[in-house]
C-alpha atoms as a PDB file:
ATOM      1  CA  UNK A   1       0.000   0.000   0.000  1.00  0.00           C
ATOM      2  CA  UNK A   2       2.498   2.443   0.926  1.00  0.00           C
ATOM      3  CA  UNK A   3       4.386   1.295  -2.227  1.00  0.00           C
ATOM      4  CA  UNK A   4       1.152   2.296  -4.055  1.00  0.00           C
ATOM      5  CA  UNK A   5       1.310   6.196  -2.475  1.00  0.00           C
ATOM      6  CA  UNK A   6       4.885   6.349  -3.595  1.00  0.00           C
ATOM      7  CA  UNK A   7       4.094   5.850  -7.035  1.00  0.00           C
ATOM      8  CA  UNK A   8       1.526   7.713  -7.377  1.00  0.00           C
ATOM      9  CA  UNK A   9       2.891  10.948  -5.979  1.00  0.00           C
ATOM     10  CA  UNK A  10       5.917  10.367  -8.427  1.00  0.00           C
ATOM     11  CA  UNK A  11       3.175  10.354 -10.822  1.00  0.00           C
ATOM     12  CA  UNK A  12       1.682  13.200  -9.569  1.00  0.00           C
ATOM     13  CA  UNK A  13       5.038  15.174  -9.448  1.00  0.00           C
ATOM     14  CA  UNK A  14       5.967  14.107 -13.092  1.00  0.00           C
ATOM     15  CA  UNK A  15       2.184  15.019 -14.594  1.00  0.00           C
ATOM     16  CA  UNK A  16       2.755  18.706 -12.997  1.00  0.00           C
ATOM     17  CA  UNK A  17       6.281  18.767 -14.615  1.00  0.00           C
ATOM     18  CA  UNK A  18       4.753  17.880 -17.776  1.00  0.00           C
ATOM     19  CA  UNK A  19       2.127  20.366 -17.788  1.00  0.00           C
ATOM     20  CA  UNK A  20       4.819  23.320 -16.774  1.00  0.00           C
ATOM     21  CA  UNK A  21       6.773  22.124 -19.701  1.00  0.00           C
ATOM     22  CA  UNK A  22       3.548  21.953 -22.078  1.00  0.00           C
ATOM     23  CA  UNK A  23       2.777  25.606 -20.783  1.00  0.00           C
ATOM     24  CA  UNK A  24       6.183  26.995 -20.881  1.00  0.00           C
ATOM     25  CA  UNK A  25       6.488  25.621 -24.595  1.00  0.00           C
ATOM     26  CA  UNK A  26       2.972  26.985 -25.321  1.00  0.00           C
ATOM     27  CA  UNK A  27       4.238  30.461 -24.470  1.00  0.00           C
ATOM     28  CA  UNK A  28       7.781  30.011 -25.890  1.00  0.00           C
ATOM     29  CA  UNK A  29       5.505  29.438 -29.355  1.00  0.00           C
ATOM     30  CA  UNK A  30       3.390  32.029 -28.928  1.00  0.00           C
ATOM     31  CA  UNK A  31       6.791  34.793 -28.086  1.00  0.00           C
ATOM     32  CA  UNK A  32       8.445  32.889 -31.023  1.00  0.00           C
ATOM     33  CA  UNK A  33       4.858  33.089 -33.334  1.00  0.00           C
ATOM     34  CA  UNK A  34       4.781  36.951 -32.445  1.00  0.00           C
ATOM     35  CA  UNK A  35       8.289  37.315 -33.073  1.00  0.00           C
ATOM     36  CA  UNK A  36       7.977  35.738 -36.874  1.00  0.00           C
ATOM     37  CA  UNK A  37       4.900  37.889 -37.637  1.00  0.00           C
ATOM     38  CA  UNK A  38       6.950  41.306 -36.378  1.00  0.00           C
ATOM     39  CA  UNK A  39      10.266  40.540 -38.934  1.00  0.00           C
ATOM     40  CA  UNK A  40       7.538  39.695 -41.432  1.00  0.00           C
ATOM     41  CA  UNK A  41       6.392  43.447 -41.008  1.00  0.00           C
ATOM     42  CA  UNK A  42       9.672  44.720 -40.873  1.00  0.00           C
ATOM     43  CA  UNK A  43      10.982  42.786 -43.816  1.00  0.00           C
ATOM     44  CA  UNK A  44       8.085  44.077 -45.808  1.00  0.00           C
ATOM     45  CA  UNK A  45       8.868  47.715 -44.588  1.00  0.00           C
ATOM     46  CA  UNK A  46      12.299  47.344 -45.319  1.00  0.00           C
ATOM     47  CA  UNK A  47      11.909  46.191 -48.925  1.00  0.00           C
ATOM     48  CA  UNK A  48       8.944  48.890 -49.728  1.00  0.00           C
ATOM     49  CA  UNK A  49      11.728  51.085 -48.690  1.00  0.00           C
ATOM     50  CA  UNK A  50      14.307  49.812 -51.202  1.00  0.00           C
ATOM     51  CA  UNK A  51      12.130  49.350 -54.045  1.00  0.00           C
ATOM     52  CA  UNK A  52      10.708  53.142 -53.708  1.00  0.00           C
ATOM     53  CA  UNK A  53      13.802  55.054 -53.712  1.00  0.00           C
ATOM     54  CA  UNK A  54      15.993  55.332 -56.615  1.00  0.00           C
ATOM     55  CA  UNK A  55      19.588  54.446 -56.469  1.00  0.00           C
ATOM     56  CA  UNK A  56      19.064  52.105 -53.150  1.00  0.00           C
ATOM     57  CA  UNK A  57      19.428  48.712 -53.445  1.00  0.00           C
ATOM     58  CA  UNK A  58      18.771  46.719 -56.668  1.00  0.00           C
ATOM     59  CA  UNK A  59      16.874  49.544 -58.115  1.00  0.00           C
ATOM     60  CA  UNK A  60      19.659  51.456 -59.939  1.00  0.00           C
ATOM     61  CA  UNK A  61      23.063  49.624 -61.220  1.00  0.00           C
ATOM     62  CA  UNK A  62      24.954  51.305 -63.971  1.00  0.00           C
ATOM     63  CA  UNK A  63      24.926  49.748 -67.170  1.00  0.00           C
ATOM     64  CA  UNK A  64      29.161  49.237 -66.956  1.00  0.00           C
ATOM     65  CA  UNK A  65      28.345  46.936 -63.920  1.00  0.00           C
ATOM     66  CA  UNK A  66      24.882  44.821 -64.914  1.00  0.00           C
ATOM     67  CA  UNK A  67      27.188  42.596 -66.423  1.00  0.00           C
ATOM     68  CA  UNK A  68      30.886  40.671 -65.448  1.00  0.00           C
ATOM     69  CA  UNK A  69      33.455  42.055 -67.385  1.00  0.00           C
ATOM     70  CA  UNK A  70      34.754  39.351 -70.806  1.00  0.00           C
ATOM     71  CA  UNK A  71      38.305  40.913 -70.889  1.00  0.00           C
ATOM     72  CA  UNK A  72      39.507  39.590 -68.404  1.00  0.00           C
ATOM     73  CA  UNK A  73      40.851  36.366 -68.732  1.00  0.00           C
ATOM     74  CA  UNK A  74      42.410  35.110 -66.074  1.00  0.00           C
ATOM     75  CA  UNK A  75      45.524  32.469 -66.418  1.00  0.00           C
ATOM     76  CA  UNK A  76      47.245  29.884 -64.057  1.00  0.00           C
ATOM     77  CA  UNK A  77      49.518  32.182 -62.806  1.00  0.00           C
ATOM     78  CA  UNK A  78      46.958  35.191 -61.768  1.00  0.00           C
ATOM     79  CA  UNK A  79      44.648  32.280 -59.969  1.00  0.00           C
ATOM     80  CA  UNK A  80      48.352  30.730 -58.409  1.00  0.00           C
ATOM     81  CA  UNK A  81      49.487  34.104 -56.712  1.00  0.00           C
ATOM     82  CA  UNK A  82      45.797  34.708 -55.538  1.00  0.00           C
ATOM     83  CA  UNK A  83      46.142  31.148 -53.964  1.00  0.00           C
ATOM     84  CA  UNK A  84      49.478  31.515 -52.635  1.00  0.00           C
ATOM     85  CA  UNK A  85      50.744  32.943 -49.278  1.00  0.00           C
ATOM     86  CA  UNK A  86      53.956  33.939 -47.653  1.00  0.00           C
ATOM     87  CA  UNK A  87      51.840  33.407 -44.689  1.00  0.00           C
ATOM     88  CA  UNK A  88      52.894  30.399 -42.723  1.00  0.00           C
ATOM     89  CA  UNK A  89      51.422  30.477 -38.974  1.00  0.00           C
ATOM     90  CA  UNK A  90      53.485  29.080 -36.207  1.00  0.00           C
ATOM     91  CA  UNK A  91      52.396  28.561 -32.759  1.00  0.00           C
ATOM     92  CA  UNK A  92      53.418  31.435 -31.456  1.00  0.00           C
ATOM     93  CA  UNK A  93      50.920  33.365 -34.177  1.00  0.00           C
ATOM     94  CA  UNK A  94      48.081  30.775 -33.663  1.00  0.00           C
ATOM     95  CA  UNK A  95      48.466  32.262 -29.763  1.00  0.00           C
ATOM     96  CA  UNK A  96      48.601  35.976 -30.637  1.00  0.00           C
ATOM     97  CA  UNK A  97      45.359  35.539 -32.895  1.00  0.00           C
ATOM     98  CA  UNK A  98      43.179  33.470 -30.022  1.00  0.00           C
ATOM     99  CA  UNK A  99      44.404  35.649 -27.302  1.00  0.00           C
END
């Protein structure tokens, strides 16, 4: 019998933690919900604001830059000195950088 009491206070005990949880999370999607709907505003906002004023964002590239340049052709050795480094780290560098 007292066996009986024990386990059903521990199921008590865990059905209250289980509702707390299913409360918390309940709120935690509602903040979350809320939060989703407000960026959704501001996102809309923000690109009203781009797409109304000349010369901000997308709205306005020059014609030079709408498309990549074709005279430049780059060869191996352009693309091997962009890939190369007199750079080599030691420890005492690694340290410096990390604090």
């Amino acid at each position: 019998m007292h066996e009986l009491k024990r386990e059903n206070d521990k199921k008590d005990l865990d059905a209250k933690d289980l509702n707390y949880q299913l409360t918390n999370t309940r709120q935690k999607l509602e903040e979350a919900s809320n939060n989703l709907e407000s960026n959704a505003q501001m996102i809309t906002w923000l690109n009203k604001q781009l797409n109304e004023k000349p010369g901000v964002g997308g709205s306005f590239i020059p014609k030079q830059f709408s498309k990549p340049p074709t005279s430049f052709k780059p060869t191996f050795a352009s693309i091997e000195q962009l890939t190369t480094t007199s750079f080599k780290p030691t420890f005492t560098s690694i340290e410096q950088m990390t604090g």
